[in-house]
PDB file of N, CA and C in Angstrom:
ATOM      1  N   UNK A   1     181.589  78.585-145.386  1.00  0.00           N
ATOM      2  CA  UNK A   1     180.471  78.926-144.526  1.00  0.00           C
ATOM      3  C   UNK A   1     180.732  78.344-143.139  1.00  0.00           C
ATOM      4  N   UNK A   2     180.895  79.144-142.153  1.00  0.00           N
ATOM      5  CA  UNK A   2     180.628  79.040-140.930  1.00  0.00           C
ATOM      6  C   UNK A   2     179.011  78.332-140.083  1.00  0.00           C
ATOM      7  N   UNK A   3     178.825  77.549-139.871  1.00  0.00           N
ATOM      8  CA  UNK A   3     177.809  76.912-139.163  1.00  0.00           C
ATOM      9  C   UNK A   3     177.360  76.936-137.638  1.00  0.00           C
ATOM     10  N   UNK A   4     176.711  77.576-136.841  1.00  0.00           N
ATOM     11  CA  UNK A   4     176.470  77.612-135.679  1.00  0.00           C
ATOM     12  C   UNK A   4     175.147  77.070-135.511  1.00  0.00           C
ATOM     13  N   UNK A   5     175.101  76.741-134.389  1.00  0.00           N
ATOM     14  CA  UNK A   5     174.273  75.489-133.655  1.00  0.00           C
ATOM     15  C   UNK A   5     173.031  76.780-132.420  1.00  0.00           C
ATOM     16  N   UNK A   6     172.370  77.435-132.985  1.00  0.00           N
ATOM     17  CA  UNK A   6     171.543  78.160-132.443  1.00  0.00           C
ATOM     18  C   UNK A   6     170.131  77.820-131.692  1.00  0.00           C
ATOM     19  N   UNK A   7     170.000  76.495-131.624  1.00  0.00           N
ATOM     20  CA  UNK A   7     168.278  75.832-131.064  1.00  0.00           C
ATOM     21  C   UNK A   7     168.961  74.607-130.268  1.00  0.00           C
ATOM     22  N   UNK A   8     169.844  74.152-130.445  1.00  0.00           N
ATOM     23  CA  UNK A   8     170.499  73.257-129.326  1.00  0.00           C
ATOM     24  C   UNK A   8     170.542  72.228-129.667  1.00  0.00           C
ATOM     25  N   UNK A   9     169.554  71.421-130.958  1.00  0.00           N
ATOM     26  CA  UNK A   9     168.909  70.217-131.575  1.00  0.00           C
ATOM     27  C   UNK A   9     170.816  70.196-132.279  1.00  0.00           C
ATOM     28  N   UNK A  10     170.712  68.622-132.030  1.00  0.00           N
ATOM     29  CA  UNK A  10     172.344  67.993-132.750  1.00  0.00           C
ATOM     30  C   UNK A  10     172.231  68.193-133.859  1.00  0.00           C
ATOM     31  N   UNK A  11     173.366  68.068-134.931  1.00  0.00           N
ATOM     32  CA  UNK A  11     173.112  68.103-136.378  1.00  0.00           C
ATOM     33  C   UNK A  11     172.926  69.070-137.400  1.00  0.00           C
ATOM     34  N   UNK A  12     173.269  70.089-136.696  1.00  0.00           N
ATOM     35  CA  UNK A  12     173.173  71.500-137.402  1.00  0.00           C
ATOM     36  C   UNK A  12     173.639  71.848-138.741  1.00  0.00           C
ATOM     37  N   UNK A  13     175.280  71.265-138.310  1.00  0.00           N
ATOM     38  CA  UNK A  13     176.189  71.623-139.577  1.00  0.00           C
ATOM     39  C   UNK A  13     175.787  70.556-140.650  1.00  0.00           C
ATOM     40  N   UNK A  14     175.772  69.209-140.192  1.00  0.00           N
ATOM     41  CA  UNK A  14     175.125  68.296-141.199  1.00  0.00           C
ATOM     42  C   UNK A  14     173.776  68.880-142.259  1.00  0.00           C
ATOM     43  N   UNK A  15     173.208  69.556-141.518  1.00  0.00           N
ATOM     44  CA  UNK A  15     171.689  70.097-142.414  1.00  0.00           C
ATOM     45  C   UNK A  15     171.995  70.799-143.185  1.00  0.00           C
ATOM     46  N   UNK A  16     172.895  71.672-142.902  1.00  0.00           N
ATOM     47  CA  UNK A  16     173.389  73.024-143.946  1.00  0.00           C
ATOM     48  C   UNK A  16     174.140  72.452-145.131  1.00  0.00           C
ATOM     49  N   UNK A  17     175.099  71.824-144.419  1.00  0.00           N
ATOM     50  CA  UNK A  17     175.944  70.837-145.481  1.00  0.00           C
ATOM     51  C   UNK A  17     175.255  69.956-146.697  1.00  0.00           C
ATOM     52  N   UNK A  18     174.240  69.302-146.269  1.00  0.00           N
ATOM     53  CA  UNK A  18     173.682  68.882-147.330  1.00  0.00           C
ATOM     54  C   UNK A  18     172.930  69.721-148.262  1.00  0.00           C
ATOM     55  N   UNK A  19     172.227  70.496-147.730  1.00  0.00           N
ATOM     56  CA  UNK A  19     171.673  71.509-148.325  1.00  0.00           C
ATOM     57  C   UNK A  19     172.388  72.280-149.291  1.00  0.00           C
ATOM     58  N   UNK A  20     173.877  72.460-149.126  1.00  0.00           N
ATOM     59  CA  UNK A  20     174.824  73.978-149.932  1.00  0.00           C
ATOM     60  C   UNK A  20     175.698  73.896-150.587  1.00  0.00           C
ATOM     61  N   UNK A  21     176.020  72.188-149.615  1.00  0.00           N
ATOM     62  CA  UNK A  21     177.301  71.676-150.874  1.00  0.00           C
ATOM     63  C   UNK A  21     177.680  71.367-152.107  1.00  0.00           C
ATOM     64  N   UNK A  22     176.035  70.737-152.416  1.00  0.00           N
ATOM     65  CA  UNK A  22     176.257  70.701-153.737  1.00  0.00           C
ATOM     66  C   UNK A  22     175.753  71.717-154.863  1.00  0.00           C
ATOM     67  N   UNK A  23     175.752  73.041-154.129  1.00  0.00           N
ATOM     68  CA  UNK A  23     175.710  74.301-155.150  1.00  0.00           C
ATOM     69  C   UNK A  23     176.946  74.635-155.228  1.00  0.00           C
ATOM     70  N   UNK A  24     177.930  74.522-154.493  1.00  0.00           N
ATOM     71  CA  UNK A  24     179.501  75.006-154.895  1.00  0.00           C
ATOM     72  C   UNK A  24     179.693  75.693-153.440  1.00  0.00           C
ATOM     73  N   UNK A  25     179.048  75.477-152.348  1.00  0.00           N
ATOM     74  CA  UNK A  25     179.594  76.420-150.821  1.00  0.00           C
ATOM     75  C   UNK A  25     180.121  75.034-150.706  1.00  0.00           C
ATOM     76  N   UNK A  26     180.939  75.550-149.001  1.00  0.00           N
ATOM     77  CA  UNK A  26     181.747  74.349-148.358  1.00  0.00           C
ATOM     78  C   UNK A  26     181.180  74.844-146.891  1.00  0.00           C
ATOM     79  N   UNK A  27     181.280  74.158-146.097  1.00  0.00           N
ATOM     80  CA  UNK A  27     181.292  74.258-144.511  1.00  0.00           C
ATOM     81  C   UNK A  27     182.534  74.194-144.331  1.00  0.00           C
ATOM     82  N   UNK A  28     183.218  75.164-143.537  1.00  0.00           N
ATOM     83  CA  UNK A  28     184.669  75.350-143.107  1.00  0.00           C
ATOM     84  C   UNK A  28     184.853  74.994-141.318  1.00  0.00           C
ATOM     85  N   UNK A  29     183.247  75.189-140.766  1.00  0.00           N
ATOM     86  CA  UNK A  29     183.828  74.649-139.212  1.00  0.00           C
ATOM     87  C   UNK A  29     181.888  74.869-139.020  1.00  0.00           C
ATOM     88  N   UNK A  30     181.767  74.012-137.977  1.00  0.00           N
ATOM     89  CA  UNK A  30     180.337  73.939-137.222  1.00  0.00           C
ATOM     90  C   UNK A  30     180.961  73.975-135.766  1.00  0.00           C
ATOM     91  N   UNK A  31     179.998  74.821-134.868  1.00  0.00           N
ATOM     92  CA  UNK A  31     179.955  74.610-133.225  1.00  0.00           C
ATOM     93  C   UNK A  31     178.618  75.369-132.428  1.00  0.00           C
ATOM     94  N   UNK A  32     178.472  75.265-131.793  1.00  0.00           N
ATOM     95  CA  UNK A  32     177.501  76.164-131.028  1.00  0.00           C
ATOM     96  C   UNK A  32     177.090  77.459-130.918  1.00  0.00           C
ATOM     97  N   UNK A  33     176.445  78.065-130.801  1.00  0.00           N
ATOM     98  CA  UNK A  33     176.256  79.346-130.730  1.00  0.00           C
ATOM     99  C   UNK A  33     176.404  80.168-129.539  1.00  0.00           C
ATOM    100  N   UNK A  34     176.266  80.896-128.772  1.00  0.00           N
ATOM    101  CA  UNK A  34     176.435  81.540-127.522  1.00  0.00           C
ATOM    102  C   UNK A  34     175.303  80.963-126.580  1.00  0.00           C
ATOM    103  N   UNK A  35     174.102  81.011-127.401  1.00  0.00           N
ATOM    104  CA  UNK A  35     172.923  80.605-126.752  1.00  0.00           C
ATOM    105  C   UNK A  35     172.092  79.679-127.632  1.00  0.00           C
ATOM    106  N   UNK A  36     171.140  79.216-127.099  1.00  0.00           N
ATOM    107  CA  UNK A  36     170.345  77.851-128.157  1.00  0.00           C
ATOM    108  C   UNK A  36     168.903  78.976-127.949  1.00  0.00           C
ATOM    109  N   UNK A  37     168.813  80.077-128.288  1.00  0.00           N
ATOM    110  CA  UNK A  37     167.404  80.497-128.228  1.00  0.00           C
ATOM    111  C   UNK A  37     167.315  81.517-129.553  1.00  0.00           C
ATOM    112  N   UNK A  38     168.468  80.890-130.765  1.00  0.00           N
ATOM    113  CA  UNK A  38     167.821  81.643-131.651  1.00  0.00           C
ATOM    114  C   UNK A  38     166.349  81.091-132.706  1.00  0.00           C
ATOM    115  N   UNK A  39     165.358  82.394-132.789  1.00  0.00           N
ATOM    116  CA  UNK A  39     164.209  82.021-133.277  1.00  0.00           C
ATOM    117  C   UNK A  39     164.264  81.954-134.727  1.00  0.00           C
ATOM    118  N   UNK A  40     164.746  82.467-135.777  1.00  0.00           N
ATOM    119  CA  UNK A  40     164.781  82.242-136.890  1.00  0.00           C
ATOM    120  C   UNK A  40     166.354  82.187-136.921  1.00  0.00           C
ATOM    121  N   UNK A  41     166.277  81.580-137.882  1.00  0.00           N
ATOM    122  CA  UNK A  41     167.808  81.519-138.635  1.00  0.00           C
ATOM    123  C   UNK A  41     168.320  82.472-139.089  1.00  0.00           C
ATOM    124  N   UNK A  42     169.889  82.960-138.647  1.00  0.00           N
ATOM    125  CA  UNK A  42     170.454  84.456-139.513  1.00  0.00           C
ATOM    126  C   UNK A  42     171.423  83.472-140.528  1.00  0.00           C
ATOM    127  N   UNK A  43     171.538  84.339-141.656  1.00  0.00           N
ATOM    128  CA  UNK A  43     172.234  84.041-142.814  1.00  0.00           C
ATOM    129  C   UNK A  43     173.314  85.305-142.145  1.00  0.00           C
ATOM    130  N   UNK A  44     174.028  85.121-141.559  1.00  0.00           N
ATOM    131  CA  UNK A  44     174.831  86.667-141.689  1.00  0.00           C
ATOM    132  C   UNK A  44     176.830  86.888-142.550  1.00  0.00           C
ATOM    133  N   UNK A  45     176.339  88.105-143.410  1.00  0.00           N
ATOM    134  CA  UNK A  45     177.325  87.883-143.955  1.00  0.00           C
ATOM    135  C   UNK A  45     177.918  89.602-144.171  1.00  0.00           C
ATOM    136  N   UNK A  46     179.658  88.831-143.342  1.00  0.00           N
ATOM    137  CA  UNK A  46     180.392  90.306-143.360  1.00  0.00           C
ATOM    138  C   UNK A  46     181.131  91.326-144.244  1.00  0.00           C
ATOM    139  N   UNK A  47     180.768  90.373-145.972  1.00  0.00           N
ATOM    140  CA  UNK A  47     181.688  91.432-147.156  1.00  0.00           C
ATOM    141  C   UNK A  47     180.460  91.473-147.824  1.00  0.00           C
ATOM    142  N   UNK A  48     180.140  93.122-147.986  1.00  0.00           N
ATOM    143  CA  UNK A  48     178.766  93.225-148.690  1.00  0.00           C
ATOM    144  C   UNK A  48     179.036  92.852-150.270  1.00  0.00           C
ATOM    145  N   UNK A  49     180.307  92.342-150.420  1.00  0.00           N
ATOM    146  CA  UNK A  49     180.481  91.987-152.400  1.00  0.00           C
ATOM    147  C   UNK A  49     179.671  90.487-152.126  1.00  0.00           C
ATOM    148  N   UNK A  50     179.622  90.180-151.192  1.00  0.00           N
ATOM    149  CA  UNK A  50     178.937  88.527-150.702  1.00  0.00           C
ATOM    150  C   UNK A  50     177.540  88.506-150.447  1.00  0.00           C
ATOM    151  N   UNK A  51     177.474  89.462-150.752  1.00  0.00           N
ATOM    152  CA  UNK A  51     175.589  89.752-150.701  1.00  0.00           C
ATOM    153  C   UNK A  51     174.848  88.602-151.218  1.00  0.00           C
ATOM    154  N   UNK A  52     174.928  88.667-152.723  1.00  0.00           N
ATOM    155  CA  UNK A  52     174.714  87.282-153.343  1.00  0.00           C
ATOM    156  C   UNK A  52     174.285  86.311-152.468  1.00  0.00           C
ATOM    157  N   UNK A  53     175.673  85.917-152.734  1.00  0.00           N
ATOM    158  CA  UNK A  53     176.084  84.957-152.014  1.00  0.00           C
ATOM    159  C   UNK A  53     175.383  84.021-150.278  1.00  0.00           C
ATOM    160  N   UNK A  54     175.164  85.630-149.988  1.00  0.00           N
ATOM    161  CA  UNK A  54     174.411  84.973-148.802  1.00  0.00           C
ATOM    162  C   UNK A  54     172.808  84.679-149.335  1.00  0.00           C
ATOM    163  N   UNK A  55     172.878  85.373-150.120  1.00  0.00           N
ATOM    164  CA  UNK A  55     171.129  85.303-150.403  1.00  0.00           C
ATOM    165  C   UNK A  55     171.223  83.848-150.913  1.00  0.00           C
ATOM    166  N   UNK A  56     171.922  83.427-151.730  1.00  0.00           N
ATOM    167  CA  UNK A  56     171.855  81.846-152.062  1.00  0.00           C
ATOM    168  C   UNK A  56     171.856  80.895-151.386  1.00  0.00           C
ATOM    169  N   UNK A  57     172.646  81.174-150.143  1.00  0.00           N
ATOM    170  CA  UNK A  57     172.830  80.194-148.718  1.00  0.00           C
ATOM    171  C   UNK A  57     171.615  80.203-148.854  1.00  0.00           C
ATOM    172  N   UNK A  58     170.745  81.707-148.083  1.00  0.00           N
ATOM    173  CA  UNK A  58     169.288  81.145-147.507  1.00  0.00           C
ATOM    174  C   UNK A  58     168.093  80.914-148.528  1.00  0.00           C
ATOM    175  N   UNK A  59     168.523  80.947-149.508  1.00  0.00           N
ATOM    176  CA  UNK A  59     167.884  80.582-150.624  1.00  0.00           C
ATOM    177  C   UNK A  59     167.624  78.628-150.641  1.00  0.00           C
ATOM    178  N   UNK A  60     169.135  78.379-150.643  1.00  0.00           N
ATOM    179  CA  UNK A  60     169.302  76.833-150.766  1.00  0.00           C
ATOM    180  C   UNK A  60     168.723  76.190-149.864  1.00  0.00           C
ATOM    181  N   UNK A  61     168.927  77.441-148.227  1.00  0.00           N
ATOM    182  CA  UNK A  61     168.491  76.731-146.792  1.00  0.00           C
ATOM    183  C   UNK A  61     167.006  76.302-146.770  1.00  0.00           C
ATOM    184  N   UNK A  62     166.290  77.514-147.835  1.00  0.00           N
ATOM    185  CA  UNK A  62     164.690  77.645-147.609  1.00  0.00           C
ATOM    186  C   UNK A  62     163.923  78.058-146.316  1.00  0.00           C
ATOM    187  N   UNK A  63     164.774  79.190-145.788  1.00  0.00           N
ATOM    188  CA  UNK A  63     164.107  79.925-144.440  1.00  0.00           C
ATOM    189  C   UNK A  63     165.325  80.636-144.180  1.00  0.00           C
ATOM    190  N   UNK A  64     165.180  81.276-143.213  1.00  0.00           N
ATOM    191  CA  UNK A  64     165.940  82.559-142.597  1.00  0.00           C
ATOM    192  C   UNK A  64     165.608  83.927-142.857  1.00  0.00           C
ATOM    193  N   UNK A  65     166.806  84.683-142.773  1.00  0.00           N
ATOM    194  CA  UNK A  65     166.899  85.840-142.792  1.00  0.00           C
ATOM    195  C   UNK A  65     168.485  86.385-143.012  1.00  0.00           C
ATOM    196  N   UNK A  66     168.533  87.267-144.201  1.00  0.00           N
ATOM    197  CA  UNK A  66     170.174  87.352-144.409  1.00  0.00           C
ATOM    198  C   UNK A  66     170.188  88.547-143.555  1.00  0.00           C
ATOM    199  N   UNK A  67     171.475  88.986-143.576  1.00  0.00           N
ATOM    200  CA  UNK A  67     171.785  89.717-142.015  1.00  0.00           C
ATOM    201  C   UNK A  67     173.428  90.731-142.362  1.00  0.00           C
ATOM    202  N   UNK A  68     173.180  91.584-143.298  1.00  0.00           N
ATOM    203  CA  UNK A  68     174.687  92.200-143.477  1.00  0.00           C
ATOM    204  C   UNK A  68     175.452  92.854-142.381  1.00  0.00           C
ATOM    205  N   UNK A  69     176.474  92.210-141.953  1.00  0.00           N
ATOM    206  CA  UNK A  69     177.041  92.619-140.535  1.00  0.00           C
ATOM    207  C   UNK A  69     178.851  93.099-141.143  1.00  0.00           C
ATOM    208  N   UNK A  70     179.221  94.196-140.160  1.00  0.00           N
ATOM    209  CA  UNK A  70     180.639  94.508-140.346  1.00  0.00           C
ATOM    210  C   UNK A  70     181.536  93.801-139.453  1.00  0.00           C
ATOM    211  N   UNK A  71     180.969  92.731-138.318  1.00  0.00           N
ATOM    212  CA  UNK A  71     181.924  92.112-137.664  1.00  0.00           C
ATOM    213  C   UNK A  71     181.488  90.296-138.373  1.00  0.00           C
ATOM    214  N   UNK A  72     182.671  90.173-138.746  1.00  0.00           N
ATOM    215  CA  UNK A  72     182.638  88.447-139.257  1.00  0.00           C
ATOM    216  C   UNK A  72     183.137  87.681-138.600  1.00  0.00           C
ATOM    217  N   UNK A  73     183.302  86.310-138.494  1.00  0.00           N
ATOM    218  CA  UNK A  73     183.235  85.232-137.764  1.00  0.00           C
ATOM    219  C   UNK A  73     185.142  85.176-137.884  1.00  0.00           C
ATOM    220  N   UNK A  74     185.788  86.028-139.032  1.00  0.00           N
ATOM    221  CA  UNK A  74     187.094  85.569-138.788  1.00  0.00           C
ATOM    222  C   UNK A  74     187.948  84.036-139.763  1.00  0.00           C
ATOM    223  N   UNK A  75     186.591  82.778-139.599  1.00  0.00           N
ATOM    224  CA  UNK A  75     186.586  81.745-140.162  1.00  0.00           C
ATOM    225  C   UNK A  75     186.220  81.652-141.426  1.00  0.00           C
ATOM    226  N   UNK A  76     184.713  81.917-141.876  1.00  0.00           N
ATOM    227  CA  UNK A  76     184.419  82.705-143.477  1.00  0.00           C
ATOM    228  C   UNK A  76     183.649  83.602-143.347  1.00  0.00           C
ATOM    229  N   UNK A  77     183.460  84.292-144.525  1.00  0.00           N
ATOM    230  CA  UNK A  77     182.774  85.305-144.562  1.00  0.00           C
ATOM    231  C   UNK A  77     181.462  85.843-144.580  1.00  0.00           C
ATOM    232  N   UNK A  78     180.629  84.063-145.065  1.00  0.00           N
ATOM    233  CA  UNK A  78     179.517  83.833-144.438  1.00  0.00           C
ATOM    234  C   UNK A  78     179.181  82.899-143.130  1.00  0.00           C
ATOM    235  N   UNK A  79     178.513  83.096-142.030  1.00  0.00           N
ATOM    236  CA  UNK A  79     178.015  82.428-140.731  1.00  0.00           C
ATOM    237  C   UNK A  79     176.431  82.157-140.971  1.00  0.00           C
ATOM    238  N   UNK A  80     176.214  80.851-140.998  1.00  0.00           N
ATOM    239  CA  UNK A  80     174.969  80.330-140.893  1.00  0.00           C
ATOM    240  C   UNK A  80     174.731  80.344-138.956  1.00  0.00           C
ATOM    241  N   UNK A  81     173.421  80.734-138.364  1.00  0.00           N
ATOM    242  CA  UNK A  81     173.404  80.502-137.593  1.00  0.00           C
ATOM    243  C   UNK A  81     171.689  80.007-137.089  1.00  0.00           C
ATOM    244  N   UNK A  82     171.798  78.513-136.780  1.00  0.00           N
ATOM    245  CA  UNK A  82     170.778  77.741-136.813  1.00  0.00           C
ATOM    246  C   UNK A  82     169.484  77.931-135.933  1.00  0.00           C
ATOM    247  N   UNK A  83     168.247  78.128-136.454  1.00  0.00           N
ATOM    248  CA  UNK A  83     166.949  78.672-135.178  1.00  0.00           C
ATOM    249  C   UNK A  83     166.517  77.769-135.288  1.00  0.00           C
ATOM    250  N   UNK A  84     165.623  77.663-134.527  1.00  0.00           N
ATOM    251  CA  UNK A  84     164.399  77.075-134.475  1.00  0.00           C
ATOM    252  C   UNK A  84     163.377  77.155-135.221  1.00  0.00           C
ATOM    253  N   UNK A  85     163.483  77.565-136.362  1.00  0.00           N
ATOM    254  CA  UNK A  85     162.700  77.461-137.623  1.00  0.00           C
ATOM    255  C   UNK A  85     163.172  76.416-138.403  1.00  0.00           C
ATOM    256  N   UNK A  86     164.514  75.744-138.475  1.00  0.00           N
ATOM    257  CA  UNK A  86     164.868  74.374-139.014  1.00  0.00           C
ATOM    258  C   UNK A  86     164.165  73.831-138.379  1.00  0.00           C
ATOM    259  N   UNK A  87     163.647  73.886-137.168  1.00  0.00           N
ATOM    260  CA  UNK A  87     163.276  72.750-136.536  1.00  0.00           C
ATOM    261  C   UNK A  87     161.607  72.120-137.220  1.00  0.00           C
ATOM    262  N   UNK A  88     161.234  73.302-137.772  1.00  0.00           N
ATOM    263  CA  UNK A  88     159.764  72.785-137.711  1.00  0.00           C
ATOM    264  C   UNK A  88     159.065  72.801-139.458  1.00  0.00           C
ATOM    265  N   UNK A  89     160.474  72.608-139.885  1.00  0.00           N
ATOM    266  CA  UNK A  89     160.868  73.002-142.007  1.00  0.00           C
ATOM    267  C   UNK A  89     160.444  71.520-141.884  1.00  0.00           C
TER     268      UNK A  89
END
């Protein structure tokens, strides 16, 4: 799982991480997002056999929104990307 930093607040990848790791995901890289003004959290994930899969991320996360996209991060195949709805969980 890919981790992006979408509300600007430090600690992003740390939150997810605790949250996923110990269901059997890994965090493979955390960094910023393009912009810090995302409002909810996207679960987005680019192999629809990972459907699941993403639904469990935001399952584990307890908020978001999964997000089936054909362009992926390259890094994994799921991208967490952090809103401002962590902020106020």
């Amino acid at each position: 799982v890919l981790v992006l930093n979408g509300n600007g607040s430090p600690g992003m990848g740390e939150i997810v991480a605790r949250r996923i790791v110990g269901s059997g995901f890994r965090v493979v890289a955390s960094g910023n997002a393009r912009a810090f003004d995302v409002e909810v959290t996207e679960v987005r994930v680019s192999d629809p056999s990972l459907q699941a899969e993403g639904e469990e991320v935001r399952r584990l996360l307890g908020l978001g929104t999964l997000i089936l996209t054909e362009q992926g991060s390259g890094l994994a195949p799921i991208t967490v990307v952090m809103g401002h709805d962590v902020l106020d969980a």
